[in-house]
PDB file of N, CA and C in Angstrom:
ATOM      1  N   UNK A   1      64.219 -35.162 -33.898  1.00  0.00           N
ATOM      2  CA  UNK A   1      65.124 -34.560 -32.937  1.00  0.00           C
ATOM      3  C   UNK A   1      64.859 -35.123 -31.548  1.00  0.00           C
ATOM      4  N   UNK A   2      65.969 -34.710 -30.798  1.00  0.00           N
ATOM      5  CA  UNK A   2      65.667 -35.572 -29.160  1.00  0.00           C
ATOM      6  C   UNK A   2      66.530 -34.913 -28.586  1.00  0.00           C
ATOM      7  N   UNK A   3      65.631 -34.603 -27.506  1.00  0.00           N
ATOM      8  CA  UNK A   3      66.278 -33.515 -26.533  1.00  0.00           C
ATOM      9  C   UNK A   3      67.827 -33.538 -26.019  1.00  0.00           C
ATOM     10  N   UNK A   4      68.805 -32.858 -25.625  1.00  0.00           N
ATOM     11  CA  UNK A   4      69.871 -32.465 -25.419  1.00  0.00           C
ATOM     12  C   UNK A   4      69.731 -32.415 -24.488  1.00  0.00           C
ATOM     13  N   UNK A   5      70.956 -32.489 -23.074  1.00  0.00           N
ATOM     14  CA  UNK A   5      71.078 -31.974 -22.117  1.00  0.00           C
ATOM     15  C   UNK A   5      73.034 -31.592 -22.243  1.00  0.00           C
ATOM     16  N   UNK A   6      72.980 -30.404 -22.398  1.00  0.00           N
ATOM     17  CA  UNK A   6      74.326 -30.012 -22.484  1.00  0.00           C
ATOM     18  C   UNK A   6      74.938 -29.169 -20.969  1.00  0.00           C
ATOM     19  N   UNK A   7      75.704 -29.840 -20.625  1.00  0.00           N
ATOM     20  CA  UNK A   7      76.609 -29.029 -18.863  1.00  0.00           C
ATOM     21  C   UNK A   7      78.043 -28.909 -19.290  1.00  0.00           C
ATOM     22  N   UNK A   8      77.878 -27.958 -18.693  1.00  0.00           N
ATOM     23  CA  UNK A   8      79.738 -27.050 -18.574  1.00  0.00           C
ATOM     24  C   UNK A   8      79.846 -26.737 -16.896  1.00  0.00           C
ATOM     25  N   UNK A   9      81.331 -26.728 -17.070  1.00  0.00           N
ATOM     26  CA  UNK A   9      81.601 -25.602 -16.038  1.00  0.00           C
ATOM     27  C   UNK A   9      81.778 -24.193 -15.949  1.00  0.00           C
ATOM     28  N   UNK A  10      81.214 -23.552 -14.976  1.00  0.00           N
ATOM     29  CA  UNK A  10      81.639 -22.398 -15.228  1.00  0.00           C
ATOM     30  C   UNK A  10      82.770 -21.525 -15.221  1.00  0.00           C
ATOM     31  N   UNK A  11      83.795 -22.348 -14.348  1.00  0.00           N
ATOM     32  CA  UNK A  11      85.049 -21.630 -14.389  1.00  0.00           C
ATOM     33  C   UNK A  11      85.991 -22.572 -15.440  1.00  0.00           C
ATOM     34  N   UNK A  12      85.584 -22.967 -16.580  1.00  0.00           N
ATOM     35  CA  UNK A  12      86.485 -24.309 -17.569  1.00  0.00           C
ATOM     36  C   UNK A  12      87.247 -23.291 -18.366  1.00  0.00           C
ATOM     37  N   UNK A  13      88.588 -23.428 -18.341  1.00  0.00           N
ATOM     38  CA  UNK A  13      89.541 -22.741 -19.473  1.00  0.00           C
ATOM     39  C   UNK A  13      89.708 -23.091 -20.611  1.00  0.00           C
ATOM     40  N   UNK A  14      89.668 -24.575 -20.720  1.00  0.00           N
ATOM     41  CA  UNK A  14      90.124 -25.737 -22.050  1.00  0.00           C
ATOM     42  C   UNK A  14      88.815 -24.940 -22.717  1.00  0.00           C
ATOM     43  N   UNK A  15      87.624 -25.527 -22.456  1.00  0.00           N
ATOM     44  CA  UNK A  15      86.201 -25.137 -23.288  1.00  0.00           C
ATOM     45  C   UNK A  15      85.362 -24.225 -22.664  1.00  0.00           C
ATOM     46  N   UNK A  16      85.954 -23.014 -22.738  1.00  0.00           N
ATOM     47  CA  UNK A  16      84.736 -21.931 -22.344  1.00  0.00           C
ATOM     48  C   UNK A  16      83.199 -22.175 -22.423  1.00  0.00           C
ATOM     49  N   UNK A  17      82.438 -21.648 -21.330  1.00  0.00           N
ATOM     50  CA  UNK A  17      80.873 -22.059 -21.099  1.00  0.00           C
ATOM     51  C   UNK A  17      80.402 -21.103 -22.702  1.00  0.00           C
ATOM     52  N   UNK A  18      81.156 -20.120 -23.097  1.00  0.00           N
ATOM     53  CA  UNK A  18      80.586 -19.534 -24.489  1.00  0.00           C
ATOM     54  C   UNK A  18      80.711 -20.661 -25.339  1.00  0.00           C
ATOM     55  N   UNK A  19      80.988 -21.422 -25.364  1.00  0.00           N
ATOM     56  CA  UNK A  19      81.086 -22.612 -26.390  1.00  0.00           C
ATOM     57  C   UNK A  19      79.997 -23.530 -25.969  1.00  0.00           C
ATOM     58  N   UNK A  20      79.769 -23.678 -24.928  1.00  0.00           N
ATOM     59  CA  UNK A  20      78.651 -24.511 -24.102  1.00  0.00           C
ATOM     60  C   UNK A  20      77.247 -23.853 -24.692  1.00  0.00           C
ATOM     61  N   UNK A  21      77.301 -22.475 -24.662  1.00  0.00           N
ATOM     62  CA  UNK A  21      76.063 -22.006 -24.570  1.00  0.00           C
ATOM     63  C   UNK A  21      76.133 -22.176 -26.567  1.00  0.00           C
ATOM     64  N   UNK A  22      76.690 -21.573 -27.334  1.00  0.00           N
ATOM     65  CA  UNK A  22      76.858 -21.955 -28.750  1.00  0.00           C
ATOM     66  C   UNK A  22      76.542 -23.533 -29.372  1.00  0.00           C
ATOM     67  N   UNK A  23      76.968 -24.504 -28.538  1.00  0.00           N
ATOM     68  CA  UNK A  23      76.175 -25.582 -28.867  1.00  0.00           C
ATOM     69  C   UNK A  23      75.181 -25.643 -28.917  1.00  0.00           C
ATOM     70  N   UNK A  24      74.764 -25.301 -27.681  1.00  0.00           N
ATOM     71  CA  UNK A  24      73.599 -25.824 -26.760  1.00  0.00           C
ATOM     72  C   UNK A  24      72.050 -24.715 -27.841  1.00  0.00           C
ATOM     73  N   UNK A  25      72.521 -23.809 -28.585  1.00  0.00           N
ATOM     74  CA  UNK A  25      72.140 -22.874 -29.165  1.00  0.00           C
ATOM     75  C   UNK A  25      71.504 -23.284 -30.463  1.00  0.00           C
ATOM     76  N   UNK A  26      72.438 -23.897 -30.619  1.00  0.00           N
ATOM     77  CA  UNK A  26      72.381 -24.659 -32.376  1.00  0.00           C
ATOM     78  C   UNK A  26      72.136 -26.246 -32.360  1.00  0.00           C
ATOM     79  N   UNK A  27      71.570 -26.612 -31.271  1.00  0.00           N
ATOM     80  CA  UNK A  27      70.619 -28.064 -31.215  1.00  0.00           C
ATOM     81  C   UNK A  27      69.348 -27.691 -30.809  1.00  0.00           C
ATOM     82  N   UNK A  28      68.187 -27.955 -32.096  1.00  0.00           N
ATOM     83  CA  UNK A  28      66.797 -28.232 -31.310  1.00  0.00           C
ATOM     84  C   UNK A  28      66.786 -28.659 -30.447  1.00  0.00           C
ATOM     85  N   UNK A  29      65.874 -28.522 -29.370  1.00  0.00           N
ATOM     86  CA  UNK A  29      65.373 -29.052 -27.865  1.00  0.00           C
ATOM     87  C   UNK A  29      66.953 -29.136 -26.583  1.00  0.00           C
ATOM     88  N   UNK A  30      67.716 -28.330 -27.043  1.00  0.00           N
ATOM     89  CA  UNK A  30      68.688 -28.488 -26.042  1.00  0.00           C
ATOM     90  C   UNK A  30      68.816 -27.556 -24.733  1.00  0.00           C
ATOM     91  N   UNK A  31      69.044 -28.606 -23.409  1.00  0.00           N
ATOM     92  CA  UNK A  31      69.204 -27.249 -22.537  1.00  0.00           C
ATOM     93  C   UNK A  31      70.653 -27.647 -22.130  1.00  0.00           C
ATOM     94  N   UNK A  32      70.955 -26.333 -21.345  1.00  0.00           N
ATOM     95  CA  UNK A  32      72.002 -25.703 -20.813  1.00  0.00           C
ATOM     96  C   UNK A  32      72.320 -25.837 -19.862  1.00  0.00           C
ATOM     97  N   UNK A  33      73.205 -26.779 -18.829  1.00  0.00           N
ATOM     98  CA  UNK A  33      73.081 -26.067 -17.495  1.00  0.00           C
ATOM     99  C   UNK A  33      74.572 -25.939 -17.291  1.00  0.00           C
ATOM    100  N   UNK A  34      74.837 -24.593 -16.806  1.00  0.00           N
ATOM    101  CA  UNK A  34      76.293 -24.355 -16.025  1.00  0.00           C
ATOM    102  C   UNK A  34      76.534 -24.720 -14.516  1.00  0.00           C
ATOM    103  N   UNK A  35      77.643 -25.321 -14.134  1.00  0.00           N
ATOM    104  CA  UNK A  35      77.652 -25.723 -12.822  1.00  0.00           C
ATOM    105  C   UNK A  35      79.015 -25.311 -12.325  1.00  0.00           C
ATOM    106  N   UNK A  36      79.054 -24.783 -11.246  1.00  0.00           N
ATOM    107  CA  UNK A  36      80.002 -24.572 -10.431  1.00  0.00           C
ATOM    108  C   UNK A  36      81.295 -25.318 -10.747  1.00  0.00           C
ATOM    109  N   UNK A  37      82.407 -25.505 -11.049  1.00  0.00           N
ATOM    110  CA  UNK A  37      82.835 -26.575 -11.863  1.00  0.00           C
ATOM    111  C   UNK A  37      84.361 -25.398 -12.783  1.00  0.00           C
ATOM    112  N   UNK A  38      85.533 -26.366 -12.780  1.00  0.00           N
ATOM    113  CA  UNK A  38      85.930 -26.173 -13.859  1.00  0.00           C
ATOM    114  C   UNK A  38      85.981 -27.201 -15.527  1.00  0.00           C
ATOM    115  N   UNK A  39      87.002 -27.188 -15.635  1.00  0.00           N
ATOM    116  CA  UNK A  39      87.014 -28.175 -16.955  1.00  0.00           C
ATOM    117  C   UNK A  39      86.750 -29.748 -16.546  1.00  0.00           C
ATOM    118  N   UNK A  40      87.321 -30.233 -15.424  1.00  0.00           N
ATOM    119  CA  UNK A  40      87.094 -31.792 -15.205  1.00  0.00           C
ATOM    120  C   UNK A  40      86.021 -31.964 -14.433  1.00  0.00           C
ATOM    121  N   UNK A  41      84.678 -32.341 -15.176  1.00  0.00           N
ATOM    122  CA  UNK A  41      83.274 -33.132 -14.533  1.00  0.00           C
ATOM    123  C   UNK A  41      83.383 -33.951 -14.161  1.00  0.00           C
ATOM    124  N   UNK A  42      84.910 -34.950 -14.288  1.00  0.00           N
ATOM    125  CA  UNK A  42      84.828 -36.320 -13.376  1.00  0.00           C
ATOM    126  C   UNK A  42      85.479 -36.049 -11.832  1.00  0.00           C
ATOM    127  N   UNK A  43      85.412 -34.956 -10.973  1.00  0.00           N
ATOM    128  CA  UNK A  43      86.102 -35.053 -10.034  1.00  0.00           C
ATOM    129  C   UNK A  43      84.612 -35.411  -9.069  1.00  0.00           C
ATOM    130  N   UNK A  44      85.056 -35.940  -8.037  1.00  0.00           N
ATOM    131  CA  UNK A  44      83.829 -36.306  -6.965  1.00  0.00           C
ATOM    132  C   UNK A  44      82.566 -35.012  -7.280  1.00  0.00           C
ATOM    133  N   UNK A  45      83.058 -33.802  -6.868  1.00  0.00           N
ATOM    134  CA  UNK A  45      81.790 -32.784  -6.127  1.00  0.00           C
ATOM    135  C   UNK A  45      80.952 -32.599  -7.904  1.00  0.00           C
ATOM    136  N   UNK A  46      81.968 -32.111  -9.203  1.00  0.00           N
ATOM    137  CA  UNK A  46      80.708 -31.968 -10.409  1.00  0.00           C
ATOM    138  C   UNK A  46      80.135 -33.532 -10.869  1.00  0.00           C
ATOM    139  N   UNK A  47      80.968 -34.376 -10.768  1.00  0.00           N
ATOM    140  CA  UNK A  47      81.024 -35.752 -11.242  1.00  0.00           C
ATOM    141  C   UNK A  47      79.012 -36.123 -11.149  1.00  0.00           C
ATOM    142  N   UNK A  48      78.751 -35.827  -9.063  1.00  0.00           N
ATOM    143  CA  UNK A  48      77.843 -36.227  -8.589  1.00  0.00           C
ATOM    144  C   UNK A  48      76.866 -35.043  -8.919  1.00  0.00           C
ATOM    145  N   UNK A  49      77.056 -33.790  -9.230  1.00  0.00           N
ATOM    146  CA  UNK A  49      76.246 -33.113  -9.803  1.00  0.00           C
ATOM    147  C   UNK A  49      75.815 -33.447 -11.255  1.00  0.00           C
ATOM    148  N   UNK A  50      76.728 -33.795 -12.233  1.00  0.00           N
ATOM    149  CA  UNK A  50      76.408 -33.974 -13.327  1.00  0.00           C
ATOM    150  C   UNK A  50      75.420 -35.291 -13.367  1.00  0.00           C
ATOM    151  N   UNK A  51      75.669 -36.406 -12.374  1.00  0.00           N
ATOM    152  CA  UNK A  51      75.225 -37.252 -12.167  1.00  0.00           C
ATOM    153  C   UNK A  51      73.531 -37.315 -12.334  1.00  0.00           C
ATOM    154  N   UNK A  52      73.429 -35.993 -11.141  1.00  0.00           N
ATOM    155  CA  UNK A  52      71.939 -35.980 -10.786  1.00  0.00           C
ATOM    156  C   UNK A  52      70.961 -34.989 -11.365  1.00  0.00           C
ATOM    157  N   UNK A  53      71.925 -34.421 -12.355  1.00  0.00           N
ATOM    158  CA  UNK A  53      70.959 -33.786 -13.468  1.00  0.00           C
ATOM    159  C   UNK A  53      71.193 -34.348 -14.908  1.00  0.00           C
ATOM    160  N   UNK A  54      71.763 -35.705 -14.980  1.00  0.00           N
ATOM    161  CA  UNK A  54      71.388 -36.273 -16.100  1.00  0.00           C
ATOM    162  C   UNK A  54      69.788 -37.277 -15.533  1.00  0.00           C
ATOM    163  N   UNK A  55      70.211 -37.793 -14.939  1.00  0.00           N
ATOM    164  CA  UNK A  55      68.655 -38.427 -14.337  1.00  0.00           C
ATOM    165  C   UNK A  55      67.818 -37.469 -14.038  1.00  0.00           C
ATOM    166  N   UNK A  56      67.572 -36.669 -13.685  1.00  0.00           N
ATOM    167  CA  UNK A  56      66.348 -35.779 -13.701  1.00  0.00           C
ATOM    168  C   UNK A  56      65.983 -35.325 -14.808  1.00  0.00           C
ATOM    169  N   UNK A  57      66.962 -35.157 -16.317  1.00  0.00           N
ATOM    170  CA  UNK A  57      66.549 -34.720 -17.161  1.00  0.00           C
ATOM    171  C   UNK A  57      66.098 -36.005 -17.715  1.00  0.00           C
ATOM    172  N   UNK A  58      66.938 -36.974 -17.550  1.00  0.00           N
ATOM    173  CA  UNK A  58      66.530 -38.361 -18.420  1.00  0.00           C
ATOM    174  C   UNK A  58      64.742 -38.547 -17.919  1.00  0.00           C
ATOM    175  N   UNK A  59      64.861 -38.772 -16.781  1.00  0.00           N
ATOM    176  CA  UNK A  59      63.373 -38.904 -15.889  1.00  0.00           C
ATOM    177  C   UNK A  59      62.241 -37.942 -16.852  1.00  0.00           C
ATOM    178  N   UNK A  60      63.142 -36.385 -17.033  1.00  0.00           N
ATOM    179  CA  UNK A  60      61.430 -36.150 -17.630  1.00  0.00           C
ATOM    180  C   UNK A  60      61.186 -36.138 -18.920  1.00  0.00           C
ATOM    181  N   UNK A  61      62.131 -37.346 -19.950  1.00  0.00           N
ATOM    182  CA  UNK A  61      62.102 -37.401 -21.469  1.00  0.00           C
ATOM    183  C   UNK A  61      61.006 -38.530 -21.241  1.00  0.00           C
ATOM    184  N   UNK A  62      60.258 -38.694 -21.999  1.00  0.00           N
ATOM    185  CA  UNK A  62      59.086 -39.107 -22.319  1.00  0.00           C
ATOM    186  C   UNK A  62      59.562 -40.433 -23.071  1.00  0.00           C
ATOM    187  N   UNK A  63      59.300 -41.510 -22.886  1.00  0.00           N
ATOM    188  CA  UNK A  63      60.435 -43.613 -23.072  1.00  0.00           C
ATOM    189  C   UNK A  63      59.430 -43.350 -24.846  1.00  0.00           C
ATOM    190  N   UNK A  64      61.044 -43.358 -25.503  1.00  0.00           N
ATOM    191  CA  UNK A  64      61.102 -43.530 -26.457  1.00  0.00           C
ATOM    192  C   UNK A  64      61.041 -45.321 -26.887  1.00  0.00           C
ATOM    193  N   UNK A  65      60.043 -45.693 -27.954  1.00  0.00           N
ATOM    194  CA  UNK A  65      60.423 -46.840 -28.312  1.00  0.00           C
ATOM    195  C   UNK A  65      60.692 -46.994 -29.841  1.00  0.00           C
ATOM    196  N   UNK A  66      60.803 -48.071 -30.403  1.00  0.00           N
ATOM    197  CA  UNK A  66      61.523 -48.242 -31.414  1.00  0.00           C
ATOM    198  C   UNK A  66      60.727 -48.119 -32.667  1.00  0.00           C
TER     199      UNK A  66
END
Protein backbone atom coordinates (compact mmCIF):
# COMPACT_ATOMS: atom_id res chain seq x y z
CA UNK A 1 0.00 0.00 0.00
CA UNK A 2 1.14 3.75 -0.46
CA UNK A 3 -0.12 6.50 1.08
CA UNK A 4 -3.10 8.59 -0.36
CA UNK A 5 -3.55 12.11 -0.24
CA UNK A 6 -7.23 12.70 -1.03
CA UNK A 7 -8.71 16.83 -1.22
CA UNK A 8 -12.17 18.02 -1.81
CA UNK A 9 -13.91 21.01 -1.57
CA UNK A 10 -15.95 21.89 0.88
CA UNK A 11 -18.67 23.65 -0.68
CA UNK A 12 -18.53 20.91 -4.12
CA UNK A 13 -22.14 19.97 -5.33
CA UNK A 14 -21.06 17.57 -8.34
CA UNK A 15 -19.01 15.32 -5.50
CA UNK A 16 -19.98 15.91 -2.04
CA UNK A 17 -16.93 16.04 0.65
CA UNK A 18 -19.20 12.78 2.10
CA UNK A 19 -17.85 11.00 -0.79
CA UNK A 20 -14.36 12.48 -0.17
CA UNK A 21 -14.38 11.39 3.29
CA UNK A 22 -15.88 7.59 2.10
CA UNK A 23 -12.95 7.19 -0.11
CA UNK A 24 -10.53 8.50 1.78
CA UNK A 25 -12.06 5.87 4.49
CA UNK A 26 -11.70 2.80 2.49
CA UNK A 27 -7.89 3.34 1.37
CA UNK A 28 -5.14 2.20 3.77
CA UNK A 29 -2.84 5.09 4.70
CA UNK A 30 -5.13 7.77 3.22
CA UNK A 31 -5.57 11.32 4.37
CA UNK A 32 -8.20 13.78 3.93
CA UNK A 33 -7.98 17.26 3.51
CA UNK A 34 -11.07 19.60 2.87
CA UNK A 35 -10.38 23.01 1.51
CA UNK A 36 -12.28 25.99 1.19
CA UNK A 37 -13.19 25.33 -2.39
CA UNK A 38 -16.05 24.28 -4.49
CA UNK A 39 -16.11 21.54 -7.19
CA UNK A 40 -13.31 23.15 -9.58
CA UNK A 41 -9.59 22.71 -7.91
CA UNK A 42 -8.24 24.16 -11.07
CA UNK A 43 -9.26 27.76 -10.43
CA UNK A 44 -6.15 30.05 -9.31
CA UNK A 45 -6.96 30.39 -5.25
CA UNK A 46 -7.70 26.00 -4.66
CA UNK A 47 -5.51 25.18 -7.77
CA UNK A 48 -2.40 26.85 -5.55
CA UNK A 49 -3.68 25.33 -2.43
CA UNK A 50 -3.97 21.96 -3.76
CA UNK A 51 -0.65 22.66 -5.16
CA UNK A 52 1.06 23.12 -1.82
CA UNK A 53 -0.34 20.34 -0.03
CA UNK A 54 0.49 17.86 -2.57
CA UNK A 55 4.25 18.74 -2.02
CA UNK A 56 4.18 18.79 1.54
CA UNK A 57 2.56 15.55 1.60
CA UNK A 58 4.79 14.24 -1.25
CA UNK A 59 7.91 15.79 0.87
CA UNK A 60 7.00 13.66 3.88
CA UNK A 61 6.55 10.12 1.87
CA UNK A 62 9.63 8.43 2.49
CA UNK A 63 11.61 7.95 -1.82
CA UNK A 64 10.35 4.88 -2.77
CA UNK A 65 12.68 2.82 -5.04
CA UNK A 66 12.20 0.10 -7.32
Amino acid sequence: MHPTLVVCGDDDRAVPPANSRLLAARIRDARLVTIQAGHDLQKPGPAAMVARLAEKFLDSQPLMTG
